[in-house]
N, C-alpha and C. Protein backbone atom coordinates (compact mmCIF):
# COMPACT_ATOMS: atom_id res chain seq x y z
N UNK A 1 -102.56 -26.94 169.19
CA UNK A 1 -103.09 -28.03 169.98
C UNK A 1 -104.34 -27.54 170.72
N UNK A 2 -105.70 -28.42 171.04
CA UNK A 2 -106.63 -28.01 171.41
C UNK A 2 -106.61 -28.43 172.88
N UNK A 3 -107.18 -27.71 173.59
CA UNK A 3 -107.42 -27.76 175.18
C UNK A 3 -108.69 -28.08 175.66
N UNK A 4 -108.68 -28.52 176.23
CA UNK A 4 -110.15 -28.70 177.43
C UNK A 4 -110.45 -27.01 177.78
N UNK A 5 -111.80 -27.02 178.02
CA UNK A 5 -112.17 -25.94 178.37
C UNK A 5 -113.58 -25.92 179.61
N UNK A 6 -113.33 -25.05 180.10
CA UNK A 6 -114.33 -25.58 181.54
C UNK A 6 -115.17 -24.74 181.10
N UNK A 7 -116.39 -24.83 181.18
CA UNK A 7 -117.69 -24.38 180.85
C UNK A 7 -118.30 -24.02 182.16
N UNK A 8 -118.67 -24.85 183.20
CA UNK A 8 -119.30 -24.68 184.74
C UNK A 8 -118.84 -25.11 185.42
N UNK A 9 -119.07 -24.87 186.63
CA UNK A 9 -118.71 -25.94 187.87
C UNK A 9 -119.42 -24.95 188.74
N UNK A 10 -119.38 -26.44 189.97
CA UNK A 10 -120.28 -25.80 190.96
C UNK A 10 -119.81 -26.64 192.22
N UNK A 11 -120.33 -26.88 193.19
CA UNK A 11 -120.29 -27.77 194.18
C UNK A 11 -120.21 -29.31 194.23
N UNK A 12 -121.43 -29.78 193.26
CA UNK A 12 -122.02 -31.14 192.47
C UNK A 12 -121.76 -31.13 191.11
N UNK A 13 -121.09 -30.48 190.60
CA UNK A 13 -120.35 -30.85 189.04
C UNK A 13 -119.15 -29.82 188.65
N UNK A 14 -119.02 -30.29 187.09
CA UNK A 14 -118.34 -29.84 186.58
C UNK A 14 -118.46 -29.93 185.09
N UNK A 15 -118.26 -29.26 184.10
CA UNK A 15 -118.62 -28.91 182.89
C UNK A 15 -117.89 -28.29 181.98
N UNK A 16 -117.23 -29.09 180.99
CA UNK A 16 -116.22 -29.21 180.32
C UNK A 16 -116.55 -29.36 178.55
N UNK A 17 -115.99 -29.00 177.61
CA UNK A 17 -116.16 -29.07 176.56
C UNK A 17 -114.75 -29.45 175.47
N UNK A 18 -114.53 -30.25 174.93
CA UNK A 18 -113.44 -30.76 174.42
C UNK A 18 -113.45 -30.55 173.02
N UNK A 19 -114.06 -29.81 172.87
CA UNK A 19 -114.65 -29.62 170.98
C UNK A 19 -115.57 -29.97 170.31
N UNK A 20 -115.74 -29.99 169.18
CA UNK A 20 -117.05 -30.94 167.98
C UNK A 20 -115.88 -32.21 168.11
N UNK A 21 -116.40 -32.99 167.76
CA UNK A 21 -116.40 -34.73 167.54
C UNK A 21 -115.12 -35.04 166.33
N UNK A 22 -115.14 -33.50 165.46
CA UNK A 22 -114.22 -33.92 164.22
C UNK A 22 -113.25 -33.11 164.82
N UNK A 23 -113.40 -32.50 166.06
CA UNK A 23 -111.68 -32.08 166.13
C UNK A 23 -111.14 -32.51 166.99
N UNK A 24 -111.60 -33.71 167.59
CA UNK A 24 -110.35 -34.45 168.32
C UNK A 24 -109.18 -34.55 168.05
N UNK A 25 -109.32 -34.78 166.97
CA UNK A 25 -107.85 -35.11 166.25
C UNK A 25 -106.76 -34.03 166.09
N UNK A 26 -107.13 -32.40 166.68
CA UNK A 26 -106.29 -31.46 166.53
C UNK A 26 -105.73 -31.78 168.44
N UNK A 27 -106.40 -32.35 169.32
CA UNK A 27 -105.60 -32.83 170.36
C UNK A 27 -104.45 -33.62 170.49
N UNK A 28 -103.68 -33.33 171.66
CA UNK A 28 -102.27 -34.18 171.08
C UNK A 28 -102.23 -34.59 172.77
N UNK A 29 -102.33 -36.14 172.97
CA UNK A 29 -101.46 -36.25 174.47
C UNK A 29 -100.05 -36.36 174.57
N UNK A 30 -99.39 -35.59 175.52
CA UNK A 30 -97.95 -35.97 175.24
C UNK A 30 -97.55 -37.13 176.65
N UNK A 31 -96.94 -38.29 176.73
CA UNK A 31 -96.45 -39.12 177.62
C UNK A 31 -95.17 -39.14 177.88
N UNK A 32 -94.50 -37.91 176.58
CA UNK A 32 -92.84 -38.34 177.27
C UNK A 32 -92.32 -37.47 176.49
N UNK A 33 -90.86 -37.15 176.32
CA UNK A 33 -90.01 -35.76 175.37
C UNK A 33 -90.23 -36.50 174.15
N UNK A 34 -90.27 -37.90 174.02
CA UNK A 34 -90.29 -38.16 172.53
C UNK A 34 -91.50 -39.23 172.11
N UNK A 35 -92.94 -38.83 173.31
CA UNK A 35 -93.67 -39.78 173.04
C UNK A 35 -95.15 -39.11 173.15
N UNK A 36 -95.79 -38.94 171.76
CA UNK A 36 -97.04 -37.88 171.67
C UNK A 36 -98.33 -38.67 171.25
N UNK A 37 -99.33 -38.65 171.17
CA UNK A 37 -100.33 -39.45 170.49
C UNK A 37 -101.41 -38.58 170.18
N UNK A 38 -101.42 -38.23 168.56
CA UNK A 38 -101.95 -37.06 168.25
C UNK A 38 -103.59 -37.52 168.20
N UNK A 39 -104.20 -36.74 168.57
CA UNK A 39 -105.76 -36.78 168.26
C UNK A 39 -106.08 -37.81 169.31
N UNK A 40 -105.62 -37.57 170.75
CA UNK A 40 -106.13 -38.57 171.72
C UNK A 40 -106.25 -37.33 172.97
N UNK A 41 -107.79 -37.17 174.22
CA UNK A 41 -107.65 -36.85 175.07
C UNK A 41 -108.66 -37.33 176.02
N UNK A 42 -107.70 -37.05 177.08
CA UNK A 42 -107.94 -37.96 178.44
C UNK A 42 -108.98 -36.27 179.10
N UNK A 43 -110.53 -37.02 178.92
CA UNK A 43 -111.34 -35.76 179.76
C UNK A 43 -112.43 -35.73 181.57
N UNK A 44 -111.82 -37.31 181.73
CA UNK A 44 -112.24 -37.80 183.23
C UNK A 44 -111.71 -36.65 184.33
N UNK A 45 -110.21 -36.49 184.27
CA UNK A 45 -110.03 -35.97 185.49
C UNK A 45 -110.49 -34.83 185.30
N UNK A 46 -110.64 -34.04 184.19
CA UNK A 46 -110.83 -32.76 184.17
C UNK A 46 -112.60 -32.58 184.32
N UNK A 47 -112.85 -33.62 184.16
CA UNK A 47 -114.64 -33.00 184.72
C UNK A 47 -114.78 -33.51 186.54
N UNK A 48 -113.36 -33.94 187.53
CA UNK A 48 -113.65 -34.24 188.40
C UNK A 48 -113.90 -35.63 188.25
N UNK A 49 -113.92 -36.24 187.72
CA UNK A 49 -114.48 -37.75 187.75
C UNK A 49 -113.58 -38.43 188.92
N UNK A 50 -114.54 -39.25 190.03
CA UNK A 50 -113.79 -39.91 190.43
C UNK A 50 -114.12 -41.75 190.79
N UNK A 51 -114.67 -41.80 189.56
CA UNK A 51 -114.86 -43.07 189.98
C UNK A 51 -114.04 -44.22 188.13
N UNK A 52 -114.26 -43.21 187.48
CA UNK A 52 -113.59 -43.36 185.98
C UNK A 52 -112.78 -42.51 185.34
N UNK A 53 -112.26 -43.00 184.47
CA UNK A 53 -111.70 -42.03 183.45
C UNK A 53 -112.36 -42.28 181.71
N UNK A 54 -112.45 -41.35 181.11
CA UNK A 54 -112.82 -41.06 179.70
C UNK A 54 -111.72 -40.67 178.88
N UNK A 55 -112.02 -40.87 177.67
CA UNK A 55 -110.88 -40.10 176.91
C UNK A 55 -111.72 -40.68 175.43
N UNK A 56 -110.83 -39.78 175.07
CA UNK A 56 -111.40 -40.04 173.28
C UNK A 56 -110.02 -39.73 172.32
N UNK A 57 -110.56 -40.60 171.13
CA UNK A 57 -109.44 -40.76 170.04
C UNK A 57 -109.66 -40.90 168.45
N UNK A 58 -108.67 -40.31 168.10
CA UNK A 58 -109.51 -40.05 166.84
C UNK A 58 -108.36 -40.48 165.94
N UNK A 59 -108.30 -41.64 165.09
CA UNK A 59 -107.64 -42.15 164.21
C UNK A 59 -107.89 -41.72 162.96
N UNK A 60 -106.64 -41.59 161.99
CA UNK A 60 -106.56 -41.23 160.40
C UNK A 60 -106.65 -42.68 160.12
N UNK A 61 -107.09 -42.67 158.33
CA UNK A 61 -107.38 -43.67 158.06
C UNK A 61 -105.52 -44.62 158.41
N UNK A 62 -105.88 -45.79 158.22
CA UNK A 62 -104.79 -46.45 158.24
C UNK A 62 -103.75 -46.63 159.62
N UNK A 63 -104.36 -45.47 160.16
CA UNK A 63 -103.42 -45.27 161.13
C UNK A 63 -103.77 -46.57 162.59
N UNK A 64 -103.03 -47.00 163.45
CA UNK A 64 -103.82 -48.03 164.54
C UNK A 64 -103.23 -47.14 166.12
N UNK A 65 -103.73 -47.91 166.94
CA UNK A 65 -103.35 -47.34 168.23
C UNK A 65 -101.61 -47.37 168.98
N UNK A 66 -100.86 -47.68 167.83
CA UNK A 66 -99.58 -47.58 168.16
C UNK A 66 -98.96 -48.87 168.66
N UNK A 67 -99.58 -49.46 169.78
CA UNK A 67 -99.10 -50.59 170.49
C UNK A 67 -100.24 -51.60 171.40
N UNK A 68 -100.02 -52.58 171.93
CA UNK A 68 -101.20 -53.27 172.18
C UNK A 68 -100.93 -53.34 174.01
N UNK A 69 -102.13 -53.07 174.43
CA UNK A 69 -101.78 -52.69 176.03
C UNK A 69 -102.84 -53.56 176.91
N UNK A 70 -102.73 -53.76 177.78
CA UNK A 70 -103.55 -54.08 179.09
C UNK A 70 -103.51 -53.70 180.32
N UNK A 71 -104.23 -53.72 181.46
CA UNK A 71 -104.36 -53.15 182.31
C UNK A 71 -104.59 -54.45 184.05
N UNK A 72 -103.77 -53.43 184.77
CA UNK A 72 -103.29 -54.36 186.14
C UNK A 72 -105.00 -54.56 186.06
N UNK A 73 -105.52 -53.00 186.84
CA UNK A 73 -107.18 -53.44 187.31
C UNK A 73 -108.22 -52.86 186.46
N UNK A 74 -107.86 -51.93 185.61
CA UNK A 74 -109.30 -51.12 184.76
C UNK A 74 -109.66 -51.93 183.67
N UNK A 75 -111.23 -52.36 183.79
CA UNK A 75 -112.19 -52.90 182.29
C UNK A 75 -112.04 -51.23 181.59
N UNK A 76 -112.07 -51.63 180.37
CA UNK A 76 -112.80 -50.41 179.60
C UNK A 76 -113.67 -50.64 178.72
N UNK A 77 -114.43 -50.26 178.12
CA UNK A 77 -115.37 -49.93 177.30
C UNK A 77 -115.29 -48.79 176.18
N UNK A 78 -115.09 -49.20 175.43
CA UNK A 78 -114.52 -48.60 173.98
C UNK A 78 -115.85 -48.48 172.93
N UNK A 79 -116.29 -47.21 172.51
CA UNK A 79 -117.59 -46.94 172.09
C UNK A 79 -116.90 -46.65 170.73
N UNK A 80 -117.52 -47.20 169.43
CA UNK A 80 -117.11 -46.39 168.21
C UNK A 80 -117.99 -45.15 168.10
N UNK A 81 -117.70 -44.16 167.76
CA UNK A 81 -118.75 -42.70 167.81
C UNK A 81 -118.54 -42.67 165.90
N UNK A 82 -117.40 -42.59 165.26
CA UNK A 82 -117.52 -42.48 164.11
C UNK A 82 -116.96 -43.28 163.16
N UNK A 83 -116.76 -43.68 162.33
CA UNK A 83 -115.87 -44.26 161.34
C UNK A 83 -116.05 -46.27 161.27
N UNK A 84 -115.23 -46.45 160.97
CA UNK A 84 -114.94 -48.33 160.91
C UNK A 84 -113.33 -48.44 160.58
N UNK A 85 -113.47 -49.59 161.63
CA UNK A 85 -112.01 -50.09 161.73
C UNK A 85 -112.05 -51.99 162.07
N UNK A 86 -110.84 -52.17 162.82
CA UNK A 86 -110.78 -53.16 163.28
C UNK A 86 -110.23 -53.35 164.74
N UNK A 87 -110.62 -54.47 165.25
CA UNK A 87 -110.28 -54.05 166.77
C UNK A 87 -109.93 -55.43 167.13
N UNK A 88 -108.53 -55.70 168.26
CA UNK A 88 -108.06 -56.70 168.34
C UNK A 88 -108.16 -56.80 170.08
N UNK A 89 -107.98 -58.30 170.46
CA UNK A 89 -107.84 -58.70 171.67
C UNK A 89 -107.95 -60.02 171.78
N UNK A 90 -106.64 -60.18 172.18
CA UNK A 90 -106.05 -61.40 172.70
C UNK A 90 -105.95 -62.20 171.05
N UNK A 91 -105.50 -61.39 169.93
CA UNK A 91 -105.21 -62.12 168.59
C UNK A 91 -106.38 -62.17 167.91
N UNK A 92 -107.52 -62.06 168.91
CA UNK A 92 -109.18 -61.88 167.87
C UNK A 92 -109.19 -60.54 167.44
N UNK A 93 -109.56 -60.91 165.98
CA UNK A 93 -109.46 -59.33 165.09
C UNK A 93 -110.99 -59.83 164.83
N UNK A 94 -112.11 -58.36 164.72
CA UNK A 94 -113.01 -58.28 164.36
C UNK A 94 -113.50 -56.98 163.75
N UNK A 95 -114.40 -56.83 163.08
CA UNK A 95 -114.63 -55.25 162.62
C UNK A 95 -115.53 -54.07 163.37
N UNK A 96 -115.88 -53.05 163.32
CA UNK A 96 -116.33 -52.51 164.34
C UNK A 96 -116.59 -51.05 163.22
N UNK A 97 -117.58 -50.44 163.70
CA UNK A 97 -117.85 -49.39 163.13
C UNK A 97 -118.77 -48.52 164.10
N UNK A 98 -119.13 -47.21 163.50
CA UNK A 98 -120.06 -46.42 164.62
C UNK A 98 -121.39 -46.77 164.91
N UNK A 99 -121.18 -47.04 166.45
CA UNK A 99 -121.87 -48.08 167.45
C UNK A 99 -121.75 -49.25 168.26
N UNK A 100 -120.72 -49.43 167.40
CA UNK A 100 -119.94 -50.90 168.05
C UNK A 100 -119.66 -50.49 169.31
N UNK A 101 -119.95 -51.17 170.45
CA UNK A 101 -119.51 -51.29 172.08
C UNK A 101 -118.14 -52.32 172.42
N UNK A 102 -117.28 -52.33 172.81
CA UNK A 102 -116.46 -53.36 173.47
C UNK A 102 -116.60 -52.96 174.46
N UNK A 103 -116.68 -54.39 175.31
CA UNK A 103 -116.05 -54.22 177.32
C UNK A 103 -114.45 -55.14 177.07
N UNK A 104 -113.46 -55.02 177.92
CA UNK A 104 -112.53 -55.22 177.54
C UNK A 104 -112.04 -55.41 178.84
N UNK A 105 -111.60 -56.93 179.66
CA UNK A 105 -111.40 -57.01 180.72
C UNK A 105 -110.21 -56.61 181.18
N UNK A 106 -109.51 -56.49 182.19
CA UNK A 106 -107.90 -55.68 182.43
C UNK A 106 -106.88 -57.06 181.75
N UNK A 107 -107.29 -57.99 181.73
CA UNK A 107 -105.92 -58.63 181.50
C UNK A 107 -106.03 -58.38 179.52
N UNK A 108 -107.07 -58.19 178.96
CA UNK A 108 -107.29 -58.52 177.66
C UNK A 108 -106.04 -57.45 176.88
N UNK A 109 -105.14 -58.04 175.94
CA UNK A 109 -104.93 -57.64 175.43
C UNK A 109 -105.44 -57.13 174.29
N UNK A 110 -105.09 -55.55 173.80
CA UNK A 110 -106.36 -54.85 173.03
C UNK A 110 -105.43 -54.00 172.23
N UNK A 111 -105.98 -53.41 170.89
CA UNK A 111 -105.38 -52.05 169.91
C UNK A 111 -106.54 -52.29 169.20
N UNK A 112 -106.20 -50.86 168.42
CA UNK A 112 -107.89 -50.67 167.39
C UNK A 112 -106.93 -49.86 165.71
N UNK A 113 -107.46 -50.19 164.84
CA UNK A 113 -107.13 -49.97 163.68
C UNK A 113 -108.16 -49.29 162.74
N UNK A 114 -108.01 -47.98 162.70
CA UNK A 114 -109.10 -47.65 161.46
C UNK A 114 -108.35 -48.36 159.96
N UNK A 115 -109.33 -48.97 159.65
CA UNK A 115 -109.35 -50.28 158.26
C UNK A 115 -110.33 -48.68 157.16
N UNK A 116 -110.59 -47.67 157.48
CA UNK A 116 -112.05 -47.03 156.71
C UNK A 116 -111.32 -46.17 155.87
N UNK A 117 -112.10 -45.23 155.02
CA UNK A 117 -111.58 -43.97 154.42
C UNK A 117 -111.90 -43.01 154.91
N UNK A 118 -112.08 -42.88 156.19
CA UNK A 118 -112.52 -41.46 156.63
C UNK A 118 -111.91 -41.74 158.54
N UNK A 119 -111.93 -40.66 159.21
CA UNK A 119 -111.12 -40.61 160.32
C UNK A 119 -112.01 -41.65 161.43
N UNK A 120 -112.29 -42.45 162.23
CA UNK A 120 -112.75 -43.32 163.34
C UNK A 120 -111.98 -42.59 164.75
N UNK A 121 -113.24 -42.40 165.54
CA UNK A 121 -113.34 -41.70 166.52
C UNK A 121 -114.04 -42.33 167.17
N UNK A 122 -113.37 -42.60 168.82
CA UNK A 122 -113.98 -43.87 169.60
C UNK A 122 -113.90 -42.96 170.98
N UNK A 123 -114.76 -43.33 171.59
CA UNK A 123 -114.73 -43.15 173.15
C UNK A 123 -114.62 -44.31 174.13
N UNK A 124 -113.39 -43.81 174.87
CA UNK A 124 -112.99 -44.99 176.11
C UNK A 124 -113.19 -44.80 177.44
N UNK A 125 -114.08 -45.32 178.20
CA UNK A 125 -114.59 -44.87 179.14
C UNK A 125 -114.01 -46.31 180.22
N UNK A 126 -113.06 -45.52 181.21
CA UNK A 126 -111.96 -46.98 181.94
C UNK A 126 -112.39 -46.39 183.35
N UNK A 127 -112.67 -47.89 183.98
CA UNK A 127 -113.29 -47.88 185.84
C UNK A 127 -112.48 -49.31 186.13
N UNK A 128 -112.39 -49.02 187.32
CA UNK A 128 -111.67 -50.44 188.35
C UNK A 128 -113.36 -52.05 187.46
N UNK A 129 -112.35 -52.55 187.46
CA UNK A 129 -113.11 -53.97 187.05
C UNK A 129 -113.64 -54.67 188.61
N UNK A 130 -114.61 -55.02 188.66
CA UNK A 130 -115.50 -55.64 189.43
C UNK A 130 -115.90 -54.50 190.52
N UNK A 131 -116.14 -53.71 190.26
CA UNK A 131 -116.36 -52.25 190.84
C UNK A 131 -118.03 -52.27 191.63
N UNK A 132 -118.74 -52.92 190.57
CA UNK A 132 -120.37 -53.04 190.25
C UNK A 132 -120.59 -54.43 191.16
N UNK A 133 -121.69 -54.32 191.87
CA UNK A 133 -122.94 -55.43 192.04
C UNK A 133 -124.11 -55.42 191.81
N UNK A 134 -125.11 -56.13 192.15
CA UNK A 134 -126.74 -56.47 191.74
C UNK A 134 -127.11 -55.16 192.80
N UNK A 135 -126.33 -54.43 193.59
CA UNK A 135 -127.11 -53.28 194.62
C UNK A 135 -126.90 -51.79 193.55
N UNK A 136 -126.05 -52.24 192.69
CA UNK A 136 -125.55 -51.00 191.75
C UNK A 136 -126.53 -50.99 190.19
N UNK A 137 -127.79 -51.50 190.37
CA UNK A 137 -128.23 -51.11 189.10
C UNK A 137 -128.59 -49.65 189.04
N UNK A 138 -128.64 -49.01 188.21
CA UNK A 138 -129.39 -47.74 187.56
C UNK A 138 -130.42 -47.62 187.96
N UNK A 139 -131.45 -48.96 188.16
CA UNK A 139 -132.78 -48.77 189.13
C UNK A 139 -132.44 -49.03 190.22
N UNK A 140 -131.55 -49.03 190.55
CA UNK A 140 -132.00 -48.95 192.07
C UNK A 140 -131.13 -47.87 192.98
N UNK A 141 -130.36 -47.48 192.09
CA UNK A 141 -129.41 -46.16 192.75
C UNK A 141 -129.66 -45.16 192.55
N UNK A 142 -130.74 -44.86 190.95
CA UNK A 142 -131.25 -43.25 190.90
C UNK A 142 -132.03 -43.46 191.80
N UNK A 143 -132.44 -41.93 191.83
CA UNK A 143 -133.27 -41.12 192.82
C UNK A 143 -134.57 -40.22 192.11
N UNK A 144 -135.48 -40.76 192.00
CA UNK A 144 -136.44 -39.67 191.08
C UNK A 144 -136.70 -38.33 192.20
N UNK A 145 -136.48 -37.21 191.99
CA UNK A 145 -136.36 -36.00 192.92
C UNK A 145 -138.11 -35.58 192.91
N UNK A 146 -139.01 -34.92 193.40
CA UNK A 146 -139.91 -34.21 193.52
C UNK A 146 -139.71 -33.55 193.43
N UNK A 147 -139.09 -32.28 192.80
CA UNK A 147 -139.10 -30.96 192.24
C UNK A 147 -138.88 -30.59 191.16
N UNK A 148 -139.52 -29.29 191.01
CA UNK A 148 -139.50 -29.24 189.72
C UNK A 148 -138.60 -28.57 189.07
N UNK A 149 -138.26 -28.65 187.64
CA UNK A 149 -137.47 -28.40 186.87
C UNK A 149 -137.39 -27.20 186.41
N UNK A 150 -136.07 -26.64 186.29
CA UNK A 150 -135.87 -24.79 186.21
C UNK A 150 -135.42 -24.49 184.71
N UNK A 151 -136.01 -24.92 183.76
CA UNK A 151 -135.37 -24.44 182.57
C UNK A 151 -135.42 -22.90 182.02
C-alpha cells in the first residue's frame, strides 16, 4: 500500500507527494475491518489544509464508486485527470472524460463509473458550500508581493 510522503514544511506550508498519477491506484483507504476502497486517497489533511479537503481516485475499467452519496454541507468538485467514464447525479447520467469539471451541490446525489478501457483517475476537491462571496474573488484576495524571486 502506498503512503503520503512529506516532502517540506515550514511555518506557511506544507509539501506532500502522493505518487505519479498512475499509482493511485496502489493506495487503499480503509473505513472499517471490512470496508477498503482501493486506489482512493484523502491528501487535504495531510498538506494541513484547512479550509478543504482533496483526495483522488483511481478506477479500473468497469469498476464505479461503490455507492451513491451526498453530503450534509460540502459542494465538491470532481476533476477528471485521466480516463472516461460516466457520472451520475440525482438519476442524470452523463459522460465525462479527462477534463471534465463537475461542481456537485451537498444535497446532489452523485457516483462515477469508468465506462473506458483504461484506468479513470479523478480529483475531488470538497469545501463547506456557500463558503465564497463577490469579496472572495482571486482578484481581489491575491496579493502581488514586491520582491523578488529566489530560484
Amino acid at each position: 500500500m502506498k503512503t503520503i510522503k512529506t516532502i517540506k514544511e515550514g511555518k506557511n506550508f506544507k509539501a506532500v507527494n502522493i505518487g505519479n498519477i498512475s499509482e493511485i491506484i496502489e493506495h487503499e483507504l480503509v473505513l472499517g475491518p471490512d470496508f477498503k476502497i482501493q486506489g482512493k486517497v484523502f491528501a487535504g489533511q495531510s498538506v494541513g489544509a484547512t479550509g478543504s479537503e482533496l483526495s483522488f481516485q483511481t478506477l479500473v475499467p468497469g469498476q464505479d464508486s461503490g455507492f451513491l452519496h451526498a453530503h450534509k454541507t460540502h459542494e465538491e468538485l470532481y476533476i477528471i485527470l485521466r480516463g472516461e467514464g460516466s457520472y451520475q447525479v440525482d438519476g442524470e447520467i452523463f459522460p465525462v472524460s479527462e477534463g471534465t469539471i463537475i461542481r456537485v451541490a451537498p444535497d446532489g446525489k452523485r457516483a462515477l463509473k469508468n465506462t473506458g478501457k483504461e484506468n479513470l483517475t479523478m480529483l475531488c476537491i470538497q469545501y463547506k458550500a456557500n463558503a465564497f462571496n463577490e469579496s472572495d474573488s482571486p482578484m481581489t484576495d491575491g496579493i502581488i508581493l514586491q520582491e523578488p524571486l529566489k530560484w
